[in-house]
C-alpha atoms as a PDB file:
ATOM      1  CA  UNK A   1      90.448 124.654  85.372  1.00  0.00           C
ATOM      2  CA  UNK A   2      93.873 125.837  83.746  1.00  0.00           C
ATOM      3  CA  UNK A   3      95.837 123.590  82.486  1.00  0.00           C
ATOM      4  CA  UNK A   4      99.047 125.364  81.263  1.00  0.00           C
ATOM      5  CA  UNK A   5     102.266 126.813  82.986  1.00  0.00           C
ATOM      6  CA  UNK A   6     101.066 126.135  86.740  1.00  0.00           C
ATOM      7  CA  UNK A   7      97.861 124.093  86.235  1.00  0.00           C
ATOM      8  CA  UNK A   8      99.713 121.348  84.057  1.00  0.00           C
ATOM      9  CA  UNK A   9     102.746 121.204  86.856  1.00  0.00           C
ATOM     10  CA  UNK A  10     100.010 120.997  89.670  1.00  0.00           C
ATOM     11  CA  UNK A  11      97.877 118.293  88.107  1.00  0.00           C
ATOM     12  CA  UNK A  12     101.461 116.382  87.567  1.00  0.00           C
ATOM     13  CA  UNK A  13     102.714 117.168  90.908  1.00  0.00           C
ATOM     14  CA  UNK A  14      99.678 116.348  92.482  1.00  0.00           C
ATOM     15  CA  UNK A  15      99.584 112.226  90.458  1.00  0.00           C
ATOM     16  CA  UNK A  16     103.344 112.187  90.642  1.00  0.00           C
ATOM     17  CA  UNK A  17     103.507 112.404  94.662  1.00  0.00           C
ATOM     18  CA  UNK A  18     100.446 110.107  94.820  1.00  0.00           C
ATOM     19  CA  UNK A  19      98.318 112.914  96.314  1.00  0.00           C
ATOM     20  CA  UNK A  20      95.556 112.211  93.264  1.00  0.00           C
ATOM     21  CA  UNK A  21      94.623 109.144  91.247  1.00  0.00           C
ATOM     22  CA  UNK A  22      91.393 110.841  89.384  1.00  0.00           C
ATOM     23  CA  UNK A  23      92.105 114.007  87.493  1.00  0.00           C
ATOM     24  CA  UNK A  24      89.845 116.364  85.772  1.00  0.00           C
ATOM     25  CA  UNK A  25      91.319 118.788  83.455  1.00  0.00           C
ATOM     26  CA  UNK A  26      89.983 121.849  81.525  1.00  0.00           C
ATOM     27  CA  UNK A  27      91.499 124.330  79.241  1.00  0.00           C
ATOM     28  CA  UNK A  28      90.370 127.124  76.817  1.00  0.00           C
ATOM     29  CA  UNK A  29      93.086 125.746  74.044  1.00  0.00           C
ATOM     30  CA  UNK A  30      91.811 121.904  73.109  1.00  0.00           C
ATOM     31  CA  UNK A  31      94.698 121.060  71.143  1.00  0.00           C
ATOM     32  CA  UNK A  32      96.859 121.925  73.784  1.00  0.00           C
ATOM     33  CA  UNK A  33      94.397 120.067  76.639  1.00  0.00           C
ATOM     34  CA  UNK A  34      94.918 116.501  75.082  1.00  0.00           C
ATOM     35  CA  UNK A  35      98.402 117.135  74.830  1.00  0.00           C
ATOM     36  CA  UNK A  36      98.696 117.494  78.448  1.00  0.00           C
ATOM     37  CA  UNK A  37      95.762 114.488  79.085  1.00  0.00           C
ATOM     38  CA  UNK A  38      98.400 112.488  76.773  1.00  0.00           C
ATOM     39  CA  UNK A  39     101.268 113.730  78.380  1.00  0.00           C
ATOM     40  CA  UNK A  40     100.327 112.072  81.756  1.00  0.00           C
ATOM     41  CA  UNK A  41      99.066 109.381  80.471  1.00  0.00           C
ATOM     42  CA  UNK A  42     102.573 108.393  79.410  1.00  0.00           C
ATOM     43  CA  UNK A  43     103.966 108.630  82.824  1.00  0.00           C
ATOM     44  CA  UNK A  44     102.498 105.121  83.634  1.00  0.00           C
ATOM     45  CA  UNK A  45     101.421 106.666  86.499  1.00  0.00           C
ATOM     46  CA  UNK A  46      97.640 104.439  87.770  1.00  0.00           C
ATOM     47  CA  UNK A  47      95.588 107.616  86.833  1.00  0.00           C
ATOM     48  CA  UNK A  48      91.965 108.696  85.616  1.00  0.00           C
ATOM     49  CA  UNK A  49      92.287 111.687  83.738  1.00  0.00           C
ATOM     50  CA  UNK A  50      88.724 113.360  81.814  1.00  0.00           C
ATOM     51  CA  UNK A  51      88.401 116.824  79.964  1.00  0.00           C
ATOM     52  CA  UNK A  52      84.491 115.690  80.602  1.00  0.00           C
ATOM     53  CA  UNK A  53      83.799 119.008  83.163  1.00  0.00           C
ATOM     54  CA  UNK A  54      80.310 117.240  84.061  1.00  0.00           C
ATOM     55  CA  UNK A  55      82.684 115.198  86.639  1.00  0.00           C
ATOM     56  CA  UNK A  56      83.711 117.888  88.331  1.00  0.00           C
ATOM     57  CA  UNK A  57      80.994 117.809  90.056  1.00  0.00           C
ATOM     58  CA  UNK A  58      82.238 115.055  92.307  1.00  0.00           C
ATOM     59  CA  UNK A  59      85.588 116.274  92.721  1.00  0.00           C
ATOM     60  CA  UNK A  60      86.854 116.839  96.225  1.00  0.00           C
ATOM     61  CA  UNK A  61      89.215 119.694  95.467  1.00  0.00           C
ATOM     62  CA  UNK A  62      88.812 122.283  92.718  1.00  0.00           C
ATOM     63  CA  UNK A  63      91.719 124.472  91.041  1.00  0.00           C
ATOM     64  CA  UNK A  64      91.108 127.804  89.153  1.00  0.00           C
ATOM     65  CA  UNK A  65      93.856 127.872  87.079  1.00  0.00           C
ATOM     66  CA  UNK A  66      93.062 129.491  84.089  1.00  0.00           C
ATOM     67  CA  UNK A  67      93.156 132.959  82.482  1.00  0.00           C
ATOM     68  CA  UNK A  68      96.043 135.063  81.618  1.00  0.00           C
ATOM     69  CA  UNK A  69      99.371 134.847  83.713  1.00  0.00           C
ATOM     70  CA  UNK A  70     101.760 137.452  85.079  1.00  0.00           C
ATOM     71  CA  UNK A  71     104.868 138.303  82.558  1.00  0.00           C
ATOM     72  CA  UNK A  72     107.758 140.515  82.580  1.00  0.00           C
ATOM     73  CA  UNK A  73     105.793 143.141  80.537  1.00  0.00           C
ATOM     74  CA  UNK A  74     102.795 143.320  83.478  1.00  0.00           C
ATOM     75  CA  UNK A  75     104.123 145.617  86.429  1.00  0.00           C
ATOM     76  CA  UNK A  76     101.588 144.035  89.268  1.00  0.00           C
ATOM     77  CA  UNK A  77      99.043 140.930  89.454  1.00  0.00           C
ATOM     78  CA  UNK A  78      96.314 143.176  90.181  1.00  0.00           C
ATOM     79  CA  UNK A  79      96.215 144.669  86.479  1.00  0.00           C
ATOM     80  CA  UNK A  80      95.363 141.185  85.318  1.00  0.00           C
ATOM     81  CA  UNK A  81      91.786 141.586  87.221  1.00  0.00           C
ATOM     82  CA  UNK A  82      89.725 142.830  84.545  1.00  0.00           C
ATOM     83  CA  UNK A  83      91.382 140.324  81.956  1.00  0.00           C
ATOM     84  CA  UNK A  84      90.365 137.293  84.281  1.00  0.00           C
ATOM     85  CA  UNK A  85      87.387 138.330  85.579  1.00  0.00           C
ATOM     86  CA  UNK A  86      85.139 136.250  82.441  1.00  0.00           C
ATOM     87  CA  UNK A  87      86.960 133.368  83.402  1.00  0.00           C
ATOM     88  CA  UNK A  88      86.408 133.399  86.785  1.00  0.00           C
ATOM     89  CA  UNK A  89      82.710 133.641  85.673  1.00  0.00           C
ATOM     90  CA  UNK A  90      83.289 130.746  84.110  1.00  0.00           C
ATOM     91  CA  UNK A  91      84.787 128.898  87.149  1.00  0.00           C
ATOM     92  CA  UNK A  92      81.759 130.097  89.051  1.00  0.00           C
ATOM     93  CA  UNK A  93      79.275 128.815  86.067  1.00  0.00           C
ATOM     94  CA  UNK A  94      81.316 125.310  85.844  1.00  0.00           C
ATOM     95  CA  UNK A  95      81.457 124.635  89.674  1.00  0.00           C
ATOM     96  CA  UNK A  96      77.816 125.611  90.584  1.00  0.00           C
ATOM     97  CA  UNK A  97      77.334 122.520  92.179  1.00  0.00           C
ATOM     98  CA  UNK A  98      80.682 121.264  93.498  1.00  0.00           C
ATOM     99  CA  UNK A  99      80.487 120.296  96.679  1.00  0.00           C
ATOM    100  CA  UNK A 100      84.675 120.598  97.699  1.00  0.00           C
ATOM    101  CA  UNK A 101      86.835 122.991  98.156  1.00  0.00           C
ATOM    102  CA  UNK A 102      88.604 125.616  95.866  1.00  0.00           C
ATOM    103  CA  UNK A 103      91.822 126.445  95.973  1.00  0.00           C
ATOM    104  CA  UNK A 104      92.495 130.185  93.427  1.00  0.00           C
ATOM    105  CA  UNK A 105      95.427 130.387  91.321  1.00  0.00           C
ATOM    106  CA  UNK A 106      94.583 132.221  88.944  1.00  0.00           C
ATOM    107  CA  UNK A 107      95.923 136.633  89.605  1.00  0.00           C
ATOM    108  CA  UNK A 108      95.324 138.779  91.407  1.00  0.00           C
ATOM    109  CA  UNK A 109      94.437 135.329  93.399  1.00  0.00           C
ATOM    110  CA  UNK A 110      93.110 137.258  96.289  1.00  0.00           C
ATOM    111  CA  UNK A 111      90.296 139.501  94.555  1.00  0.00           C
ATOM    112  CA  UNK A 112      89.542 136.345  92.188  1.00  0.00           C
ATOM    113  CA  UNK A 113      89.064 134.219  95.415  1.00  0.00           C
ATOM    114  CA  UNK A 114      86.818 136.875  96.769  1.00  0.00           C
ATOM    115  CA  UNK A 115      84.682 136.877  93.448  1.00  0.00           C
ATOM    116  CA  UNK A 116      84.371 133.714  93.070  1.00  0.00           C
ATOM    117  CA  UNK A 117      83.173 133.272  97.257  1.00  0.00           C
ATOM    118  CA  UNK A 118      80.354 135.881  96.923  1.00  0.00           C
ATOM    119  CA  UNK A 119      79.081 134.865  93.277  1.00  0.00           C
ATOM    120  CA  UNK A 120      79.372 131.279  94.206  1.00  0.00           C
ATOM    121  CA  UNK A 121      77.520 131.499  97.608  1.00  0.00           C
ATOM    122  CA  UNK A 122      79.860 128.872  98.622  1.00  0.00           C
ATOM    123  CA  UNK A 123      80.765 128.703 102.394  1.00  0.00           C
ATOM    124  CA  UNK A 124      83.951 131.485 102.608  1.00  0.00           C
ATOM    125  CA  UNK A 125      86.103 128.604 103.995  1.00  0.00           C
ATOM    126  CA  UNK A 126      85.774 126.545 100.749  1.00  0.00           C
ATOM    127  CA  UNK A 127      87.102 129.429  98.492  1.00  0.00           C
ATOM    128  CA  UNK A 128      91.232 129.240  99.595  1.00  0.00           C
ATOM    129  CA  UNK A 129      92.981 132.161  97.701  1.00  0.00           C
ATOM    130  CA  UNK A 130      96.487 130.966  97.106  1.00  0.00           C
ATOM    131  CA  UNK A 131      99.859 133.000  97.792  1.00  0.00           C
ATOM    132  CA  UNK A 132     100.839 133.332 101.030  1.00  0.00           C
ATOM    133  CA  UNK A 133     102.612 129.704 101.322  1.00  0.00           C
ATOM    134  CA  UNK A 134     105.288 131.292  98.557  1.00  0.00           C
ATOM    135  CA  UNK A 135     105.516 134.526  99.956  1.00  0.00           C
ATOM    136  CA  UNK A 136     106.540 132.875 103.132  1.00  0.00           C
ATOM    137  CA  UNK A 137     108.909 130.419 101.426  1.00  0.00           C
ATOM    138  CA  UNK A 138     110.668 133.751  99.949  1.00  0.00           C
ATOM    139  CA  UNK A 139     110.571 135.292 103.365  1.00  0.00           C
ATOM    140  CA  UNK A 140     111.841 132.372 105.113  1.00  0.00           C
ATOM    141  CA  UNK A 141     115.236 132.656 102.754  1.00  0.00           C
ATOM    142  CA  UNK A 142     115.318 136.119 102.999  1.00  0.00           C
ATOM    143  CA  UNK A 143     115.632 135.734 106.756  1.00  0.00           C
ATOM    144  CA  UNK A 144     117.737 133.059 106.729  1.00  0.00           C
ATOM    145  CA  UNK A 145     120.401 134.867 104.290  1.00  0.00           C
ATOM    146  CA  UNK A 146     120.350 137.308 106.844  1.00  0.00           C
ATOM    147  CA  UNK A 147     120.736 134.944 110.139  1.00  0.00           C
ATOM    148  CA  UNK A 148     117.652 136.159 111.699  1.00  0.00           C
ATOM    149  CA  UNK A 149     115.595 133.314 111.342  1.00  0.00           C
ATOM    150  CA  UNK A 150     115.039 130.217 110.395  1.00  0.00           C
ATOM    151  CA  UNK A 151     111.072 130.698 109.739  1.00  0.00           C
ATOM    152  CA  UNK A 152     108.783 132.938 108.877  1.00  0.00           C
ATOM    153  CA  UNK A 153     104.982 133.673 107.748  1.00  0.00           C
ATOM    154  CA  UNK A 154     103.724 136.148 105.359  1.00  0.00           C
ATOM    155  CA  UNK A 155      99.970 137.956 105.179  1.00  0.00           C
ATOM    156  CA  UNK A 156      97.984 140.082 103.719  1.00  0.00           C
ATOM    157  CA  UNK A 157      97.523 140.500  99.881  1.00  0.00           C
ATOM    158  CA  UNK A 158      99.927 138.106  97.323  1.00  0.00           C
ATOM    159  CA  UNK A 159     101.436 141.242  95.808  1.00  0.00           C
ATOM    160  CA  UNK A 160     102.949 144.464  96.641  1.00  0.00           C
ATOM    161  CA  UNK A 161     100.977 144.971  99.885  1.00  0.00           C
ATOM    162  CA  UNK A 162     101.980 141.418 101.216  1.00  0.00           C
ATOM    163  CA  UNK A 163     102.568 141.509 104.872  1.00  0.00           C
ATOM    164  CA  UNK A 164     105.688 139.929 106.305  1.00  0.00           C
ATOM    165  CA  UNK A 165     105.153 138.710 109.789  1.00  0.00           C
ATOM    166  CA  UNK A 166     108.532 139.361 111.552  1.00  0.00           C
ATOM    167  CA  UNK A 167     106.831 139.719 115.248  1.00  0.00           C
ATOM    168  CA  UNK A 168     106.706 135.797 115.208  1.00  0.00           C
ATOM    169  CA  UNK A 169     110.151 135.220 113.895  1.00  0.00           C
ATOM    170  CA  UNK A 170     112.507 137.730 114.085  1.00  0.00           C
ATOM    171  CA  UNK A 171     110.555 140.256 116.404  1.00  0.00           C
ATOM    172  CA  UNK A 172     114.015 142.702 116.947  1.00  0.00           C
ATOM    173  CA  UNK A 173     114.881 143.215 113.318  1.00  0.00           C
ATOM    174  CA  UNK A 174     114.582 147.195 113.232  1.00  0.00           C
ATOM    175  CA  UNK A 175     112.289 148.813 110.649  1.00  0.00           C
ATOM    176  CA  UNK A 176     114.752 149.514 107.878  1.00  0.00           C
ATOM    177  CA  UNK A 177     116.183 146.244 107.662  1.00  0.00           C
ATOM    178  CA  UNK A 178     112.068 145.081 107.651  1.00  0.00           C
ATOM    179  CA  UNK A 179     111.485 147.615 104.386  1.00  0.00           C
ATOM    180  CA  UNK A 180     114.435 146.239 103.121  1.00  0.00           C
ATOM    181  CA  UNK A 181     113.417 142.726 102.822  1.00  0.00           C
ATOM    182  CA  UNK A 182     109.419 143.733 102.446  1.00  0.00           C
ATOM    183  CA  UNK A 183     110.967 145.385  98.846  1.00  0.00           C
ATOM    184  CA  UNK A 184     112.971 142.007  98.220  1.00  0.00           C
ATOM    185  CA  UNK A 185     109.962 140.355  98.738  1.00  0.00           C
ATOM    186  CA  UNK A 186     107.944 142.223  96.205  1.00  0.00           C
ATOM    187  CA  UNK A 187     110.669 142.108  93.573  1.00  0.00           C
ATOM    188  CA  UNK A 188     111.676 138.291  94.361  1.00  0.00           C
ATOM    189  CA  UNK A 189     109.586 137.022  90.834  1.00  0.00           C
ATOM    190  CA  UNK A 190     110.877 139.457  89.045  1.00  0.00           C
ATOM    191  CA  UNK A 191     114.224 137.338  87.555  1.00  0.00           C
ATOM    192  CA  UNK A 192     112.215 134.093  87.451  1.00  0.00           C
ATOM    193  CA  UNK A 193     109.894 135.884  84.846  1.00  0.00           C
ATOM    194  CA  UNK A 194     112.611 137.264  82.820  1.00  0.00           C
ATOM    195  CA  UNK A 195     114.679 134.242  83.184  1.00  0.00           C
ATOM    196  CA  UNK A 196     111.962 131.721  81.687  1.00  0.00           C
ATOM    197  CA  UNK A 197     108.424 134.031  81.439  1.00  0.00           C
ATOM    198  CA  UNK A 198     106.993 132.818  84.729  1.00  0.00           C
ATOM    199  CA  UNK A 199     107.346 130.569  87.879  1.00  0.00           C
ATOM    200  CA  UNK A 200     106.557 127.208  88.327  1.00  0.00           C
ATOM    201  CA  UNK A 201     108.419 124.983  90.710  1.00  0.00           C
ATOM    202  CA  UNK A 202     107.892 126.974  93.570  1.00  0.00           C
ATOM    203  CA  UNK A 203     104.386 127.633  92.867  1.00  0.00           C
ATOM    204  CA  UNK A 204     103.328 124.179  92.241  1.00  0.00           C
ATOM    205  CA  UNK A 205     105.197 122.468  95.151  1.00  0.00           C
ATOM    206  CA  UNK A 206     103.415 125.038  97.947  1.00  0.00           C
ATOM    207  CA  UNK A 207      99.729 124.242  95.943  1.00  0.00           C
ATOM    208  CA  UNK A 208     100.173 120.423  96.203  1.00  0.00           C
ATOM    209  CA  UNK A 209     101.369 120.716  99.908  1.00  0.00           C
ATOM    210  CA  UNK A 210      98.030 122.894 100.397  1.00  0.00           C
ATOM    211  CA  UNK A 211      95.843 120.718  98.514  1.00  0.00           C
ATOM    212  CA  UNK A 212      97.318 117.651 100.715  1.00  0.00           C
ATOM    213  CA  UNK A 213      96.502 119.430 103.221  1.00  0.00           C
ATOM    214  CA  UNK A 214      92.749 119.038 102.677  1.00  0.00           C
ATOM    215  CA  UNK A 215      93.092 115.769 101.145  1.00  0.00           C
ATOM    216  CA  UNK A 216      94.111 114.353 103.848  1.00  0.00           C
ATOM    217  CA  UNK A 217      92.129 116.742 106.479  1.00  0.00           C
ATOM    218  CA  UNK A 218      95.858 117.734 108.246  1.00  0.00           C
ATOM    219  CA  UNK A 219      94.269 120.814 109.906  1.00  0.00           C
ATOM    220  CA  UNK A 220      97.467 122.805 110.009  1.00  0.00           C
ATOM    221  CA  UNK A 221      97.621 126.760 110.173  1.00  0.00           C
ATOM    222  CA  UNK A 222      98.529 127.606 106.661  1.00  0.00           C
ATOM    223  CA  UNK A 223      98.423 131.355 105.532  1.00  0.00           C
ATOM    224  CA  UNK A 224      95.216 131.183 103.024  1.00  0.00           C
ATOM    225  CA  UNK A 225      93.664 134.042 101.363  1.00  0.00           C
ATOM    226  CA  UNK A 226      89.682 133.599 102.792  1.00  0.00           C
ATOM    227  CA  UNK A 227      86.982 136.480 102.728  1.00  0.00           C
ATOM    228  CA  UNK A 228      87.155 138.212 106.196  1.00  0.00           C
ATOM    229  CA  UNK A 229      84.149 139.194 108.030  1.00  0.00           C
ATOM    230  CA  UNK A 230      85.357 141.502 110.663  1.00  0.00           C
ATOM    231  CA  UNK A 231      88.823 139.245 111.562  1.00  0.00           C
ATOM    232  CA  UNK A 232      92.188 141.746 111.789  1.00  0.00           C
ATOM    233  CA  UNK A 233      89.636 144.600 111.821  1.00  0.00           C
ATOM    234  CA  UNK A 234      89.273 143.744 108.136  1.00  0.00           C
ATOM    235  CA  UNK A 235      85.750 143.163 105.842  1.00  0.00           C
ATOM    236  CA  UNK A 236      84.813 143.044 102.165  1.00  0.00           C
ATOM    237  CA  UNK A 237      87.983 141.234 101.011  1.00  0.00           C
ATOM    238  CA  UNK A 238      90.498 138.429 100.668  1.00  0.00           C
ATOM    239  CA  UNK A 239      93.585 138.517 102.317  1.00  0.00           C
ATOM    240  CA  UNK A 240      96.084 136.088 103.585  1.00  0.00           C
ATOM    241  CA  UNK A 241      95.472 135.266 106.978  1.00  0.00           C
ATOM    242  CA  UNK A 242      96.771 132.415 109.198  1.00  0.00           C
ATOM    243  CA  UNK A 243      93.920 129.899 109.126  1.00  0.00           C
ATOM    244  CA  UNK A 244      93.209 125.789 110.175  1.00  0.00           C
ATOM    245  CA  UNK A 245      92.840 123.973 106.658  1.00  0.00           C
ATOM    246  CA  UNK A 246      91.731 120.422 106.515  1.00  0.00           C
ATOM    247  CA  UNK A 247      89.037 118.892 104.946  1.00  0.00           C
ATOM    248  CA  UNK A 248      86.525 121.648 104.914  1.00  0.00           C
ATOM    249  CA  UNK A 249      88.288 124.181 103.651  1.00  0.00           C
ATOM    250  CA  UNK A 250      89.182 126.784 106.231  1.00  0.00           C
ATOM    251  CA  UNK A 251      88.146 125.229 109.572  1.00  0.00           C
ATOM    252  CA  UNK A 252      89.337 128.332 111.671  1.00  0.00           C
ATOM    253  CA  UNK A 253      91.118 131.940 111.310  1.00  0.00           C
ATOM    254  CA  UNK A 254      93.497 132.570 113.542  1.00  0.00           C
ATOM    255  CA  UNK A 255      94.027 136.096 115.072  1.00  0.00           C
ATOM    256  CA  UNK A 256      97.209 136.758 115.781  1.00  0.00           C
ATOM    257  CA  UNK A 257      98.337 140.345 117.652  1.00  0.00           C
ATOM    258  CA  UNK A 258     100.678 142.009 115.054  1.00  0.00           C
ATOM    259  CA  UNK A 259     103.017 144.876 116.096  1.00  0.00           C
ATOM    260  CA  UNK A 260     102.173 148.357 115.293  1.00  0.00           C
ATOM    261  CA  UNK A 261     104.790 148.010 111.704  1.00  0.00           C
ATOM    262  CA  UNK A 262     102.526 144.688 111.133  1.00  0.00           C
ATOM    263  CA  UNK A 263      99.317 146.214 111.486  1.00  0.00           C
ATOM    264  CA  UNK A 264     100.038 148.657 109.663  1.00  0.00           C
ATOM    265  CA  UNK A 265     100.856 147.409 106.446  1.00  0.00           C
ATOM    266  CA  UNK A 266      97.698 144.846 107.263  1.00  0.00           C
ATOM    267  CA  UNK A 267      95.971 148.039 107.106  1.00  0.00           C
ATOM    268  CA  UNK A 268      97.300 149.359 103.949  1.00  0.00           C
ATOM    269  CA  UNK A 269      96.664 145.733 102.453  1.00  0.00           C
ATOM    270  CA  UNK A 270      93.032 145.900 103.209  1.00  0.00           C
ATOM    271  CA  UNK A 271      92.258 149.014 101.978  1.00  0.00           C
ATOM    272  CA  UNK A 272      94.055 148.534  98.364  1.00  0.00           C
ATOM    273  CA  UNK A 273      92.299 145.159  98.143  1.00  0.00           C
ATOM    274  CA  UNK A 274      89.278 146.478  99.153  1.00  0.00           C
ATOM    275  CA  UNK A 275      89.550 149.238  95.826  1.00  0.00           C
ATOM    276  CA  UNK A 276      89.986 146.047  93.761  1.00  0.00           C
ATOM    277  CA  UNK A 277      86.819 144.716  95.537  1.00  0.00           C
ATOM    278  CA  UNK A 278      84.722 147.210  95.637  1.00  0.00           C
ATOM    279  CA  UNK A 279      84.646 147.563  91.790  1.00  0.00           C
ATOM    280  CA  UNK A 280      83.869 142.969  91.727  1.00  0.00           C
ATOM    281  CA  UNK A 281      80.400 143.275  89.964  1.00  0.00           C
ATOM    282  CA  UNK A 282      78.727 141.248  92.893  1.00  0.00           C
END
């Protein structure tokens, strides 16, 4: 659902790398739809593609795409949340009786995927709020510009209150030098929005790699925005948490013990996403 800007590079990604060979695309603009349906099409590549949304209803992975995207002139994802919230309705409406799993694109990603688990009543491991993957990626350069580390993992919420985890990587960097990059982290879109309006690449490479890791039921710890219940001391949200994805969705959270910087801004993260969903009309 969403077929433009990151939608349209997923779906290509996705047939390109051989990960899909059915395809089931939906967008608000029609014109624009078949352009993209015709646009794959010419690849050559051996693929199904519909706009017929009643056969979504036998997909095994669902994207929610759609809605409006982040731009230079929009200070932080979570302002988009009233904009989207009809067409996350919509995704709900559509997908009533999917059976697979969703993966949320669409900002703020982590109050969307939250919506969409409690009006769905889908099983909160088959609603996987999408973020932390890039987050990490940026982390993981920021730490290796720096020579600290050659890996890293970021929680919490995709946004300003995102949680880098540098107990697991890089546990001696000292707390200025952790602010430092934390502030990198929040500004790294910034030139890739004013440079061409939005990302892409990165994006789309990190959603393929999680949506082949339930297609092909890999069961690796990905960080995956899921609705806690009580896990990190956290309820009544999505955040990013470490969790076991394979073919059900979210097989497992793992709990990892953060240091007392960590929990902290895991704190913080929980109670701004929580104001976001507290107001969901659920």
């Amino acid at each position: 659902m969403g077929a433009g800007r990151i939608g349209g590079e997923v779906a290509f990604l996705a047939a390109a790398t051989g990960l899909v060979d059915e395809l089931v695309l939906h967008d608000a603009i029609e014109p624009f739809l078949h352009a993209q349906v015709l646009d794959l099409l010419h690849t050559g590549l051996d693929l199904w593609v519909t706009t017929d949304l009643s056969e979504a209803v036998s997909a095994d992975i669902g994207v929610f795409a759609a809605g409006s995207p982040r731009n230079p002139n929009i200070k932080s994802r979570a302002d988009l949340l009233a904009a989207n919230l009809p067409v996350a309705d919509e995704c709900v409406r559509v997908l009533s009786r999917f059976p697979g799993v969703l993966v949320a694109i669409t900002n703020p990603s982590d109050a969307n995927a939250y919506y969409i688990t409690r009006r769905s009543g889908f099983d909160r491991g088959r609603v996987l709020g999408f973020g932390g993957q890039l987050d990490s990626a940026r982390f993981e350069i920021a730490l290796r510009e720096r020579g600290l580390s050659s890996g890293g993992t970021v929680l919490g919420e995709h946004g300003d209150h995102q949680v880098p985890v540098f107990s697991r990587s890089a546990p001696d960097t000292p707390e200025p030098v952790r602010e430092e990059i934390l502030a990198g982290l929040r500004r790294a879109s910034i030139p890739v929005m004013q440079g061409k309006g939005g990302t892409v690449f990165g994006p789309a490479v990190h959603i393929v790699n999680l949506l082949r890791a339930v297609a092909e039921d890999q069961r690796r710890v990905l960080p995956v925005s899921v609705a806690l219940e009580g896990e990190y001391g956290i309820e009544g949200c999505s955040l990013a948490v470490p969790a076991e994805v394979g073919r059900e969705g979210a097989r497992r959270i793992e709990e990892w013990d953060l240091d007392p910087w960590e929990a902290g801004k895991m704190a913080k993260a929980a109670t701004f996403e929580r104001s976001l969903c507290d107001w969901l009309p659920i």
